[in-house]
Protein backbone atom coordinates (compact mmCIF):
# COMPACT_ATOMS: atom_id res chain seq x y z
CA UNK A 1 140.97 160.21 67.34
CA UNK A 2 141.56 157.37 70.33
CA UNK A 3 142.68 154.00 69.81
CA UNK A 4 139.73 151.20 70.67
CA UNK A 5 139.59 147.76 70.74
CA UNK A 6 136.22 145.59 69.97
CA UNK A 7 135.91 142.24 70.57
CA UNK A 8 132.26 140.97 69.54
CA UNK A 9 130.89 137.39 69.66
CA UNK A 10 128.32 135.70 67.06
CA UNK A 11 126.84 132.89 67.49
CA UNK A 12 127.70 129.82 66.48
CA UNK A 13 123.87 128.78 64.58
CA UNK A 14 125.58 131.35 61.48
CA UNK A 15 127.60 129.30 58.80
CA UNK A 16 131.35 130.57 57.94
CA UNK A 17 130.00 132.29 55.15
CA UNK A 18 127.57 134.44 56.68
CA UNK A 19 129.70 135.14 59.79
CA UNK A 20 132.32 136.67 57.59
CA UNK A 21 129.11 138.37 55.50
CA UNK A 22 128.16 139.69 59.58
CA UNK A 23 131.56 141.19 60.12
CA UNK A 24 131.97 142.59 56.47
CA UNK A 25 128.64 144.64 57.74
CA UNK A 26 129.55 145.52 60.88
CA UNK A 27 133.22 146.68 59.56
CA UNK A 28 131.44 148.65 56.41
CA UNK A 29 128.65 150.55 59.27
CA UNK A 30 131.83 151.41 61.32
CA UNK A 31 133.58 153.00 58.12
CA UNK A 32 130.46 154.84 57.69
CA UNK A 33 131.14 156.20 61.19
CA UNK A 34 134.64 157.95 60.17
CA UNK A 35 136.57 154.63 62.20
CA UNK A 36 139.32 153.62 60.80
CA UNK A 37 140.22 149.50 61.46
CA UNK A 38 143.80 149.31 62.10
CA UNK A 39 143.84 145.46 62.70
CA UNK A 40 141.40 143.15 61.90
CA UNK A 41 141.78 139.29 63.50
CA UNK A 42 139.10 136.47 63.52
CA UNK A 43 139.94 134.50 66.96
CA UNK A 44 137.62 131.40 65.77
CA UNK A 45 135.16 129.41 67.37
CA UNK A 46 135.25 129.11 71.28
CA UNK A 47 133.32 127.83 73.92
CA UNK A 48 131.42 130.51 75.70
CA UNK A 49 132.44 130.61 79.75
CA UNK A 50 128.73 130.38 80.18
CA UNK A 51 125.78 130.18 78.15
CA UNK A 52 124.36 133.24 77.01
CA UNK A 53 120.52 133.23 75.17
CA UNK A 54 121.02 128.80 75.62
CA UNK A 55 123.78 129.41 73.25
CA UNK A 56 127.35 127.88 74.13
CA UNK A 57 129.82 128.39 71.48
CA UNK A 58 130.55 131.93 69.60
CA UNK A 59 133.28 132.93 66.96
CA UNK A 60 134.80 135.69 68.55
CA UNK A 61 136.48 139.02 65.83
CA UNK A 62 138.45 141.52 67.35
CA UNK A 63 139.11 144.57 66.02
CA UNK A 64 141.10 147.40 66.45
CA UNK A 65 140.32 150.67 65.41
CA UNK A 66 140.51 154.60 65.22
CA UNK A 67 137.50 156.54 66.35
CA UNK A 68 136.15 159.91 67.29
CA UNK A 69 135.01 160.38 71.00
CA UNK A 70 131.39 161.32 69.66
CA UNK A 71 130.94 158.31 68.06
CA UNK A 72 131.55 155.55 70.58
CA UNK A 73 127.63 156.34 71.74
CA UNK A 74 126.29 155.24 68.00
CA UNK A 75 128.77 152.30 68.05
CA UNK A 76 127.42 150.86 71.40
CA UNK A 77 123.97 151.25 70.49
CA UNK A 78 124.24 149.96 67.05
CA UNK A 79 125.88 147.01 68.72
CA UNK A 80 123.69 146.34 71.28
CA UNK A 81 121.15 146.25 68.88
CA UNK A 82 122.22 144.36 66.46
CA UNK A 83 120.67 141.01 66.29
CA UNK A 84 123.88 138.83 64.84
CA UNK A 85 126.05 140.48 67.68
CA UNK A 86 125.65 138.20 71.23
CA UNK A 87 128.21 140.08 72.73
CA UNK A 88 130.64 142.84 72.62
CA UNK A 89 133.25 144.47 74.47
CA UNK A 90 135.03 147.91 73.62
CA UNK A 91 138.32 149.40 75.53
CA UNK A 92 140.11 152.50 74.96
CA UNK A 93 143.56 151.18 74.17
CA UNK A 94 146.42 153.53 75.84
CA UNK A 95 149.61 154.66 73.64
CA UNK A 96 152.67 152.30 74.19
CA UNK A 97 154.68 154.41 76.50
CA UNK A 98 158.43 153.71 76.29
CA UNK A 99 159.63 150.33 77.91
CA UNK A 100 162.09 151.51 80.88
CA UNK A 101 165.35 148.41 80.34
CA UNK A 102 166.50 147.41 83.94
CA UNK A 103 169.95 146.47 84.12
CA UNK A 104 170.89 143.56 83.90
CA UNK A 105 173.41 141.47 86.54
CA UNK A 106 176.29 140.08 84.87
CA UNK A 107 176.59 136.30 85.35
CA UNK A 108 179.44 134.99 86.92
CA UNK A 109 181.83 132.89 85.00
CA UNK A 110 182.52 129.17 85.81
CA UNK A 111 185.27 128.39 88.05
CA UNK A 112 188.12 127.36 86.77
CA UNK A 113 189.74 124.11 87.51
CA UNK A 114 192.73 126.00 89.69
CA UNK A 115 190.18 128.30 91.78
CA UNK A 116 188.01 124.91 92.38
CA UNK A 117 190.83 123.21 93.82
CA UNK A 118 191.58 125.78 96.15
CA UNK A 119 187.95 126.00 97.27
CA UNK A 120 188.09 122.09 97.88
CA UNK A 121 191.01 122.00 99.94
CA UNK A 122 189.63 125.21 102.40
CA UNK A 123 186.50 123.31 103.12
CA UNK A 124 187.09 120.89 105.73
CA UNK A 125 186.75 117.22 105.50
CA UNK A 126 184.05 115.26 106.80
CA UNK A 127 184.46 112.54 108.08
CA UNK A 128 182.63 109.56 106.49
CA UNK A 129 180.52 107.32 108.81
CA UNK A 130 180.29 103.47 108.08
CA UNK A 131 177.07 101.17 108.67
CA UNK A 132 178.74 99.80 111.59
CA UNK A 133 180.07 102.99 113.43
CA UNK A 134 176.44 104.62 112.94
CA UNK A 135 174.87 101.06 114.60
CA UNK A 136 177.63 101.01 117.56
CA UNK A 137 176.55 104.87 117.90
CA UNK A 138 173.05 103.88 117.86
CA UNK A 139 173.57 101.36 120.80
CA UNK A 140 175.44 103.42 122.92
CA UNK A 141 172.40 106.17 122.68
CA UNK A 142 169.82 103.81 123.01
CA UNK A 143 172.37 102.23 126.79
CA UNK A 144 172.00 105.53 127.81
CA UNK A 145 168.51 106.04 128.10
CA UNK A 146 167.61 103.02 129.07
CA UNK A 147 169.77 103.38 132.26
């Protein structure tokens, strides 16, 4: 048996009631089908990316399930066909292969106040420029190219 997922959309004109009624028969035809539902979610109502039949909202039920090759022909068919269903979408879902763990680069620790000191007194000094060294500066360039 393979893994599947199946995402189908109904349309928003059923009540809560009978969409859950809708999925109760869809789920109970798919157990009739030897498929087994491993997860069963109801995503809610969404807005549809584009109309489909004039129809722009759909409650959207995903399911996940356990079903023989053969049978994924009957399931598309019966799902195409069926009336309540606007749209559906079925994937073959891959086992979870193992998760390879990169290492992981230590962080380095925070200075401390003695190594900071030293790295302070390495760097060299700038020296600070005033408001009236950077205009005298300023004039002297501005001399220059004017002569």
């Amino acid at each position: 048996m393979q893994n599947y997922e199946l995402l189908y959309i109904i349309p928003n004109k059923y009540s809560g009631e009978e969409i859950k009624s809708i999925a109760e028969k869809i789920d109970n035809w798919l157990v009739q089908k030897d498929c087994q539902i491993l997860k069963s979610e109801n995503l809610g109502e969404k807005r549809l990316a584009y109309p489909i039949k004039q129809i722009h909202y759909g409650h959207y039920i995903l399911r996940e399930l356990a079903a023989e090759r053969e049978n994924i022909r009957e399931i598309n068919n019966y799902l195409t066909l069926a009336e309540e269903v606007l749209r559906y979408l079925m994937v073959k879902i891959e086992p979870v292969k193992a998760i390879k763990v990169r290492k992981v680069k230590k962080v380095r620790k925070p200075l401390e106040p003695k190594e900071e000191k030293l790295i302070k007194e390495k760097a060299p000094e700038k020296s600070k420029i005033t408001l009236d060294n950077l205009d005298q500066r300023l004039d002297e360039i501005l001399q220059e190219k004017i002569l």
